[in-house]
C-alpha atoms as a PDB file:
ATOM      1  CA  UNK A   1       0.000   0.000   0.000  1.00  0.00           C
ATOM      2  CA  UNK A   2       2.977   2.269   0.965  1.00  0.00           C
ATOM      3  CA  UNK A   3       2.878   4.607  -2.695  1.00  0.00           C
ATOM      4  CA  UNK A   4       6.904   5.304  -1.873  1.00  0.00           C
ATOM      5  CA  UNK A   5       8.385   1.602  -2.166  1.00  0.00           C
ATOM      6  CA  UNK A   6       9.910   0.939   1.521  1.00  0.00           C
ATOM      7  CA  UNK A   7      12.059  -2.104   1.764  1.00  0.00           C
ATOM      8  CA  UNK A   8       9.904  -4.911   2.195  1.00  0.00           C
ATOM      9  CA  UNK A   9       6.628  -3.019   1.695  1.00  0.00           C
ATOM     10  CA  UNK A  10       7.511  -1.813  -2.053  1.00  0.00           C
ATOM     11  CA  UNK A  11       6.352  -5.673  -3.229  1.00  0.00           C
ATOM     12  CA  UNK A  12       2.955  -5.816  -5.601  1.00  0.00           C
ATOM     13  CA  UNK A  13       2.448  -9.933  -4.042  1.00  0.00           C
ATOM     14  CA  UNK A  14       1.893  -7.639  -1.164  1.00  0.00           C
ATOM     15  CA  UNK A  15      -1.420  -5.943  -2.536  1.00  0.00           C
ATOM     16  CA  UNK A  16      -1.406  -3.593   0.522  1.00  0.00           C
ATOM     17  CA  UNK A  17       1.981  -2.008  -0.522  1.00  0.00           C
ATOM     18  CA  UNK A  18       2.622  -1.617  -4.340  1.00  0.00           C
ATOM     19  CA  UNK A  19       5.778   0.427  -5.064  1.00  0.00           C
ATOM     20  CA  UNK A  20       5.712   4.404  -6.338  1.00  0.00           C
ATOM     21  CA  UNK A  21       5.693   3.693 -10.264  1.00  0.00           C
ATOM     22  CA  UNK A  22       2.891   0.912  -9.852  1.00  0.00           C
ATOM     23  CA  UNK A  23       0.751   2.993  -7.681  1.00  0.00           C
ATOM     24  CA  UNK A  24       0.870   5.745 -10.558  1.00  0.00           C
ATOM     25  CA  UNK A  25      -0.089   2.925 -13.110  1.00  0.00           C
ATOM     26  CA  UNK A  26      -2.619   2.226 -10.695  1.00  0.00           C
ATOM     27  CA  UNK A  27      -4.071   5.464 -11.013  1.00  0.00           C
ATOM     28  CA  UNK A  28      -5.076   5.206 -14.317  1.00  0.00           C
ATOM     29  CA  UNK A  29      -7.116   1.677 -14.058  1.00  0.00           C
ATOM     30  CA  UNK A  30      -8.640   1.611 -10.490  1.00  0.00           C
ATOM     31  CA  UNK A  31     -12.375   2.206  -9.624  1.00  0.00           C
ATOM     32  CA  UNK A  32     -13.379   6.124  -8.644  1.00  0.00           C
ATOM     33  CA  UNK A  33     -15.910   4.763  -6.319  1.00  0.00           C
ATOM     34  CA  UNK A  34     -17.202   8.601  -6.012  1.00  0.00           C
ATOM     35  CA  UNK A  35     -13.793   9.896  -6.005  1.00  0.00           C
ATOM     36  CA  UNK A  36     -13.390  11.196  -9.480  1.00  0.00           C
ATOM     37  CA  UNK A  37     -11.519  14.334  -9.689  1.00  0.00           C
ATOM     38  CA  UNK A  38      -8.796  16.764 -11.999  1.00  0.00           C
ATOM     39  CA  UNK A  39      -5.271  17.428 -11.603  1.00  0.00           C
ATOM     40  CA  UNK A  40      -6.555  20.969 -11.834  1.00  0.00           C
ATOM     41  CA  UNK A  41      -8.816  19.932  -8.796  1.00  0.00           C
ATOM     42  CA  UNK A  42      -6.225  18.414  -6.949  1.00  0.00           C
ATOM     43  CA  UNK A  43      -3.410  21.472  -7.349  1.00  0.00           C
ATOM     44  CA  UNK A  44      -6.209  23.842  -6.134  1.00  0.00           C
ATOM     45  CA  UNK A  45      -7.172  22.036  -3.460  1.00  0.00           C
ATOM     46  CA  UNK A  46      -3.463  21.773  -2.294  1.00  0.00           C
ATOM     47  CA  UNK A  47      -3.144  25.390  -3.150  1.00  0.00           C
ATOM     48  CA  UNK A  48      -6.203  26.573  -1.183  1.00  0.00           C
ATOM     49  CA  UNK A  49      -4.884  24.306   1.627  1.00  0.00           C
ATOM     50  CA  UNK A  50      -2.000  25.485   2.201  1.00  0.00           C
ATOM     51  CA  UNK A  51      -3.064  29.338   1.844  1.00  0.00           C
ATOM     52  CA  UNK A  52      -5.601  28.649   4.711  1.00  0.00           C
ATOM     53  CA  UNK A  53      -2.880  27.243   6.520  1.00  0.00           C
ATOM     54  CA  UNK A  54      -0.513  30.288   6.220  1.00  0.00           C
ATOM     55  CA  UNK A  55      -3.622  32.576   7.016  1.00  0.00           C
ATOM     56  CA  UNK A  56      -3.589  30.612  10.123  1.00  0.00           C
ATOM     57  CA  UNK A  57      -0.365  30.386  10.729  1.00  0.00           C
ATOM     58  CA  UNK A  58       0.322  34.448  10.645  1.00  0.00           C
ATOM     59  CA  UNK A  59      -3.183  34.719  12.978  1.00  0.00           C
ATOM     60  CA  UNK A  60      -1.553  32.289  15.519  1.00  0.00           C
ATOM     61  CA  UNK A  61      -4.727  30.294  14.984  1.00  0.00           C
ATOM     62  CA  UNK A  62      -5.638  26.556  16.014  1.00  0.00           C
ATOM     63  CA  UNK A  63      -4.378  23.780  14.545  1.00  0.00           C
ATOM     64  CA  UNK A  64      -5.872  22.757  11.086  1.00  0.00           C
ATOM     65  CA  UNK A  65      -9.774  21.854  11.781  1.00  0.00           C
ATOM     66  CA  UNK A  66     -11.565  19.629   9.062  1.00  0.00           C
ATOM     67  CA  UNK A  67     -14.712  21.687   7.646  1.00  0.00           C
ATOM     68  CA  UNK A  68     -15.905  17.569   6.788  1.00  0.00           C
ATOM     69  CA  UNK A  69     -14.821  15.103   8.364  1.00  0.00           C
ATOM     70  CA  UNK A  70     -15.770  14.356  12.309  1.00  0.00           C
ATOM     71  CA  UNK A  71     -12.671  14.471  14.093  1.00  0.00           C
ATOM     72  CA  UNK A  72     -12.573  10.451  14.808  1.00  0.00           C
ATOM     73  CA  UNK A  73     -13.215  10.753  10.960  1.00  0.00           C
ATOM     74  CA  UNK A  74     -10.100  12.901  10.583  1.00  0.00           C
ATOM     75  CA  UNK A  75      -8.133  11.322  12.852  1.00  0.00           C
ATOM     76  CA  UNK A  76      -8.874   7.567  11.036  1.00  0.00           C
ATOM     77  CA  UNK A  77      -8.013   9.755   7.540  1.00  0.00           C
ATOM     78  CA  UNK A  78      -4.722  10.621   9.542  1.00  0.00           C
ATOM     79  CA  UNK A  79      -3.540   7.007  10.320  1.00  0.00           C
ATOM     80  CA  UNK A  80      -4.617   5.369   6.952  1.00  0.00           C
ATOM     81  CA  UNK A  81      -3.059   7.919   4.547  1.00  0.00           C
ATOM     82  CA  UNK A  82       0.355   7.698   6.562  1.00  0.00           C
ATOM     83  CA  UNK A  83       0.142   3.792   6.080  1.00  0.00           C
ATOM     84  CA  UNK A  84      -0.023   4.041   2.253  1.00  0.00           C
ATOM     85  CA  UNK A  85       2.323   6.446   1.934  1.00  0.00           C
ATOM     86  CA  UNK A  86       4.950   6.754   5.004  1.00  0.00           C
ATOM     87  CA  UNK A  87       7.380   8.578   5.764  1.00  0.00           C
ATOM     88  CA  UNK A  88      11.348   7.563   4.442  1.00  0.00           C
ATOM     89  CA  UNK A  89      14.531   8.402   3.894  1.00  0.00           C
ATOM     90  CA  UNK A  90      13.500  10.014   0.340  1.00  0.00           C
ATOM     91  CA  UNK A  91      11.113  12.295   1.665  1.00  0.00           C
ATOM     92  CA  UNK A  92       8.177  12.898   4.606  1.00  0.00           C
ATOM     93  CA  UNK A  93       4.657  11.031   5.126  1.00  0.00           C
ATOM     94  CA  UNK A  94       0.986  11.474   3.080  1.00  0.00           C
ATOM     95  CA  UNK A  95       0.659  13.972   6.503  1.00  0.00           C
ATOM     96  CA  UNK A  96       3.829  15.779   5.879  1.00  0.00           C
ATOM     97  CA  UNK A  97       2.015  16.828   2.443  1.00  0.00           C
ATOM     98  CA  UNK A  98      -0.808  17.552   3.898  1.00  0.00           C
ATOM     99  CA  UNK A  99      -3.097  15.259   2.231  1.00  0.00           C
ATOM    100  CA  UNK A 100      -5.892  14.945   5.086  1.00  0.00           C
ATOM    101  CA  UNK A 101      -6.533  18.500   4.754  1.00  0.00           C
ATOM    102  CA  UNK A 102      -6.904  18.134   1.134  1.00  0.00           C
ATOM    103  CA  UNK A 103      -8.954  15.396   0.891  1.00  0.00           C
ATOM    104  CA  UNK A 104     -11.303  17.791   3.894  1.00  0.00           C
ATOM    105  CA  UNK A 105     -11.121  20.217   1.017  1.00  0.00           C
ATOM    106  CA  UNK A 106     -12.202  17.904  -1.924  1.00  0.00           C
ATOM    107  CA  UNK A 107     -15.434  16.536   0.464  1.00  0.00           C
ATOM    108  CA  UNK A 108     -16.308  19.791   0.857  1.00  0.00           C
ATOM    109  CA  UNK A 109     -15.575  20.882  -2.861  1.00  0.00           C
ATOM    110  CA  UNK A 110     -17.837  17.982  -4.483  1.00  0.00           C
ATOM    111  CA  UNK A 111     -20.684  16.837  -1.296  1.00  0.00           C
ATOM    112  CA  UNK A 112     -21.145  14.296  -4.307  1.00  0.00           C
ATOM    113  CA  UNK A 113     -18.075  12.683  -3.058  1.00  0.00           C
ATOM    114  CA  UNK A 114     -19.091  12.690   0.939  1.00  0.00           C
ATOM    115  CA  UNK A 115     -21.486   9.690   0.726  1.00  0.00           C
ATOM    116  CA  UNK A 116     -18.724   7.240  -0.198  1.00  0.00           C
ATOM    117  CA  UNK A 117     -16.259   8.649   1.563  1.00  0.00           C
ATOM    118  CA  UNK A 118     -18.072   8.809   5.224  1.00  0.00           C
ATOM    119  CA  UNK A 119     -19.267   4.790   4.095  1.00  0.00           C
ATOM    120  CA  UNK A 120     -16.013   3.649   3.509  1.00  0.00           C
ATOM    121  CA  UNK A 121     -14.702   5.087   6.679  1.00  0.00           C
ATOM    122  CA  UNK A 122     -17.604   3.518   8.501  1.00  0.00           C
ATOM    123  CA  UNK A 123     -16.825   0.280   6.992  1.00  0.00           C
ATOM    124  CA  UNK A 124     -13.140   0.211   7.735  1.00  0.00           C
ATOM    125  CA  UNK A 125     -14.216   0.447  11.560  1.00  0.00           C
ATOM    126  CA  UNK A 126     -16.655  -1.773  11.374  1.00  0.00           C
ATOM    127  CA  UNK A 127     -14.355  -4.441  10.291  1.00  0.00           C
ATOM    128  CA  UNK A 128     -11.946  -3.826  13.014  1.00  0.00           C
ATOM    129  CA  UNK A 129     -14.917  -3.755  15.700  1.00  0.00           C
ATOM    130  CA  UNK A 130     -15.882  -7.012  14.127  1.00  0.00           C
ATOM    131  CA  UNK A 131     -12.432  -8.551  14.286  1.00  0.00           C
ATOM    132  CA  UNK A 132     -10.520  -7.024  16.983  1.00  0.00           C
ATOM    133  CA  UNK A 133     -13.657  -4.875  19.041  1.00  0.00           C
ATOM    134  CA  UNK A 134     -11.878  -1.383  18.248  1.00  0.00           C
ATOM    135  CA  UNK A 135     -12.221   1.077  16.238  1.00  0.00           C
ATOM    136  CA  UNK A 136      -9.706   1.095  13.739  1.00  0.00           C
ATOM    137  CA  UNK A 137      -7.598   3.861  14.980  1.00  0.00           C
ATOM    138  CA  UNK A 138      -7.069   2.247  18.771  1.00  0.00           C
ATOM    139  CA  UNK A 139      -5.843  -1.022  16.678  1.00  0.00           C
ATOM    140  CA  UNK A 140      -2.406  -2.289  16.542  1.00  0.00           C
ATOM    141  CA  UNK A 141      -0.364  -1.889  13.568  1.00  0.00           C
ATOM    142  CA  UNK A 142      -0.458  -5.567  12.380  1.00  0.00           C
ATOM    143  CA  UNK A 143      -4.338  -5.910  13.237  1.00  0.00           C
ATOM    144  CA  UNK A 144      -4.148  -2.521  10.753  1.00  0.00           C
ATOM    145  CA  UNK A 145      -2.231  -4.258   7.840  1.00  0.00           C
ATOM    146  CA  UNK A 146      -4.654  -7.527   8.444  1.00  0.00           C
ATOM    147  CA  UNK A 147      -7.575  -5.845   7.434  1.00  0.00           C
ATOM    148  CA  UNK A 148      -6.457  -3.501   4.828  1.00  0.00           C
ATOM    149  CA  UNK A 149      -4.823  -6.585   3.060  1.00  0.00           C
ATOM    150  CA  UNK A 150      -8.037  -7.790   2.817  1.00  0.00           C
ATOM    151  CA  UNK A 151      -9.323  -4.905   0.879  1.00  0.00           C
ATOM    152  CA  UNK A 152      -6.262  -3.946  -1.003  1.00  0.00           C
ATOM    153  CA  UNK A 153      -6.380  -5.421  -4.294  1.00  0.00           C
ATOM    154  CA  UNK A 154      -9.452  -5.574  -6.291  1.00  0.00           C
ATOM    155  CA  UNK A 155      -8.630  -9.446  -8.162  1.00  0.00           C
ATOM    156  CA  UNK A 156      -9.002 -10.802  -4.984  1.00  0.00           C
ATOM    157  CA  UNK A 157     -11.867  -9.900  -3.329  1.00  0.00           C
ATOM    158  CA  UNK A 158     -13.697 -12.129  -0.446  1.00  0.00           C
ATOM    159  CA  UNK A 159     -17.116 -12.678  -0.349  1.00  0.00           C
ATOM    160  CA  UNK A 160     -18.952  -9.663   1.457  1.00  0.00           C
ATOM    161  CA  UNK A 161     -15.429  -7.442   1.529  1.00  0.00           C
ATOM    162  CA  UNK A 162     -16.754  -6.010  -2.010  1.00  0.00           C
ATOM    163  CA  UNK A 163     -17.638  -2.352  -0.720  1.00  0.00           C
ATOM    164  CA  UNK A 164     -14.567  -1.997   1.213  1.00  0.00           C
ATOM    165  CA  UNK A 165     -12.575  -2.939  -1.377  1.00  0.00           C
ATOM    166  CA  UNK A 166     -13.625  -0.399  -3.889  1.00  0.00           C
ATOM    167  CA  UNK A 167     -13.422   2.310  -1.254  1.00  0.00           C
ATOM    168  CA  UNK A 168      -9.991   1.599   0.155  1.00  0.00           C
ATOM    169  CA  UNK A 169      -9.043   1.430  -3.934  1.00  0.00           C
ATOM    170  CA  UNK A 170     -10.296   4.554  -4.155  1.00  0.00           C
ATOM    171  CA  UNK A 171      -8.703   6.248  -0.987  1.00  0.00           C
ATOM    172  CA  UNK A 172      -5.556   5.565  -2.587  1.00  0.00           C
ATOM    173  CA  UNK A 173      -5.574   6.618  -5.304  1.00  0.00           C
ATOM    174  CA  UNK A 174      -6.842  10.090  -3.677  1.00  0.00           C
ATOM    175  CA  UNK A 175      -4.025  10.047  -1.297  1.00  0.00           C
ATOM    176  CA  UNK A 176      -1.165   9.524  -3.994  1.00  0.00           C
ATOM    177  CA  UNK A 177      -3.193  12.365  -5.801  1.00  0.00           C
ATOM    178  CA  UNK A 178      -3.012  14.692  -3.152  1.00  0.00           C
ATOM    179  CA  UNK A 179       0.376  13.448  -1.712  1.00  0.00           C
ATOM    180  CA  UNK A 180       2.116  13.620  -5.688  1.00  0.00           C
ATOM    181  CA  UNK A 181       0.124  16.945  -6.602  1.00  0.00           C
ATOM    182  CA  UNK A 182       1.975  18.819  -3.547  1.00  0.00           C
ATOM    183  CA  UNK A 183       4.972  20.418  -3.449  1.00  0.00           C
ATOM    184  CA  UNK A 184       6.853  17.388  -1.370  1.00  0.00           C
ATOM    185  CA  UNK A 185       5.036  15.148  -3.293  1.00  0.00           C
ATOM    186  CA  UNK A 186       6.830  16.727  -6.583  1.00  0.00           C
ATOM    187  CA  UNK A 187       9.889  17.302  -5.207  1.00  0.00           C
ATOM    188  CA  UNK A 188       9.630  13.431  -3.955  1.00  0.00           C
ATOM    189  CA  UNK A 189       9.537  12.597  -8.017  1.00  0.00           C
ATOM    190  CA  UNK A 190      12.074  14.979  -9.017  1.00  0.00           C
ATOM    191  CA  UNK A 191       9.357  17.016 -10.989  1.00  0.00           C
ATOM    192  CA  UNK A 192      10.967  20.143 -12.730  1.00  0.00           C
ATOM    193  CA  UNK A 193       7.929  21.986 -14.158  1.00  0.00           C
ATOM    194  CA  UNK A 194       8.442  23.891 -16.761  1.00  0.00           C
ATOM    195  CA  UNK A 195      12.317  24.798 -16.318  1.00  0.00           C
ATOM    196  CA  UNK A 196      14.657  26.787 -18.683  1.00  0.00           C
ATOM    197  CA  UNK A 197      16.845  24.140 -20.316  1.00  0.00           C
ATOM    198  CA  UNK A 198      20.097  25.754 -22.179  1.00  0.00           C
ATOM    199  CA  UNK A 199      20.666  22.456 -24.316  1.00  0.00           C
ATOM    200  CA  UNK A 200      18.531  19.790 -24.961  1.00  0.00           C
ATOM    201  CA  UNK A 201      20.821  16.912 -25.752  1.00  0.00           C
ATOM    202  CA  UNK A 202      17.799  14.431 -25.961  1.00  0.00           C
ATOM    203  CA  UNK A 203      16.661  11.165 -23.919  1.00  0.00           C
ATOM    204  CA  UNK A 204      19.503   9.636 -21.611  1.00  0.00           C
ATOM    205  CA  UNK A 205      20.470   6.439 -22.935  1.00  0.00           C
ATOM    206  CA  UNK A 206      19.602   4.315 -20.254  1.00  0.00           C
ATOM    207  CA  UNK A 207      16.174   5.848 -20.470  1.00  0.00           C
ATOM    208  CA  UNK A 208      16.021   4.514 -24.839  1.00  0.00           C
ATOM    209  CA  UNK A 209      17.626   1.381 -23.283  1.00  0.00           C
ATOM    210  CA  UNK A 210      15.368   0.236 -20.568  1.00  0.00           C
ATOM    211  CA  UNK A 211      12.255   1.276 -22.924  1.00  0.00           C
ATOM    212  CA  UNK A 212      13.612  -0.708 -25.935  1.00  0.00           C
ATOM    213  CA  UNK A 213      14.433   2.160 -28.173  1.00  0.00           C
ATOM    214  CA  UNK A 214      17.464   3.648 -29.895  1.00  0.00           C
ATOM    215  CA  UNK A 215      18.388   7.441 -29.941  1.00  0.00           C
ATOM    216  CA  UNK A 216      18.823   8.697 -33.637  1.00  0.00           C
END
């Protein structure tokens, strides 16, 4: 599930954990379940974001509070987007980015989106309560990773785990949206924009080579 390919959790026969470039194939084939958005939508809703953060910031306000989601809500967002993409030595955490504020900010840019969103969240508890009898926020890690594994890959789904399995699909691929449409999310990919480049000297070889191709 981790989007940033940790050792041992960068594995696709680990449907929880795919590494970076097959979560950003994923993003092109997986279900929208509700979620279906723009890059345009995403970079605004990172750039309005982080504006009402520095507004709040230079007021000495409160700590970031979620127009959307409850705070249990907000505080289950917290722990599951860190847990598909953490924190390593490449770059900081789906947090870090600021992704749970952004997906608050998409919820409450599209209500269209809300229904799923507040279901799936519902559901992932409700799993855990059945399981373990906690929510899943006060559950360990492992008990965590048992039930997301569950859910994580949409070829193997187990009788009755259908609905969960299209929203967690669907969460992330919203939280690699929102983590690789921010500004540590683009640095994390090496993104240059558009740059000034004094010399274009063409595709580096290794590039043509892995791909099959020859330079001319």
């Amino acid at each position: 599930m981790s989007a940033k390919g940790k050792e041992g959790a960068a594995h696709m026969d680990n449907p929880v954990k795919p590494d970076r470039r097959s979560m950003l194939r994923l993003l092109g084939t997986l279900p929208a379940a509700g979620f279906v958005w723009t890059e345009a939508e995403a970079q605004q809703a990172h750039q309005q974001a982080h504006a009402a953060k520095q507004a709040a910031a230079k007021k000495g306000a409160k700590p970031f509070k979620p127009a959307f989601f409850t705070p249990h809500e907000y505080a289950t967002v917290t722990v599951l987007v860190d847990i598909i993409i953490p924190k390593d030595e490449r770059s900081g955490s789906a947090t870090d980015a600021g992704v749970p504020a952004f997906m608050d900010f998409m919820m409450m840019d599209d209500p269209s989106r809300q229904l799923a969103m507040r279901g799936g969240l519902a559901w992932i508890d409700r799993e855990c309560l059945r399981r373990f009898d906690k929510t899943f926020v006060a559950c360990t890690p492992a008990d965590r990773i048992a039930v997301l594994d569950d859910i994580a890959w949409p070829g193997k789904v187990a009788p009755g785990m259908s609905h969960g399995v299209a929203f967690f699909n669907s969460f992330r691929d919203l939280t690699a949206s929102g983590f690789f449409t921010s500004r540590l999310g683009m640095d994390d990919l090496q993104y240059m924009g558009n740059r000034y480049v004094p010399e274009w000297t063409g595709c580096p070889g290794e590039v043509l080579a892995k791909l099959g191709l020859k330079g001319e």
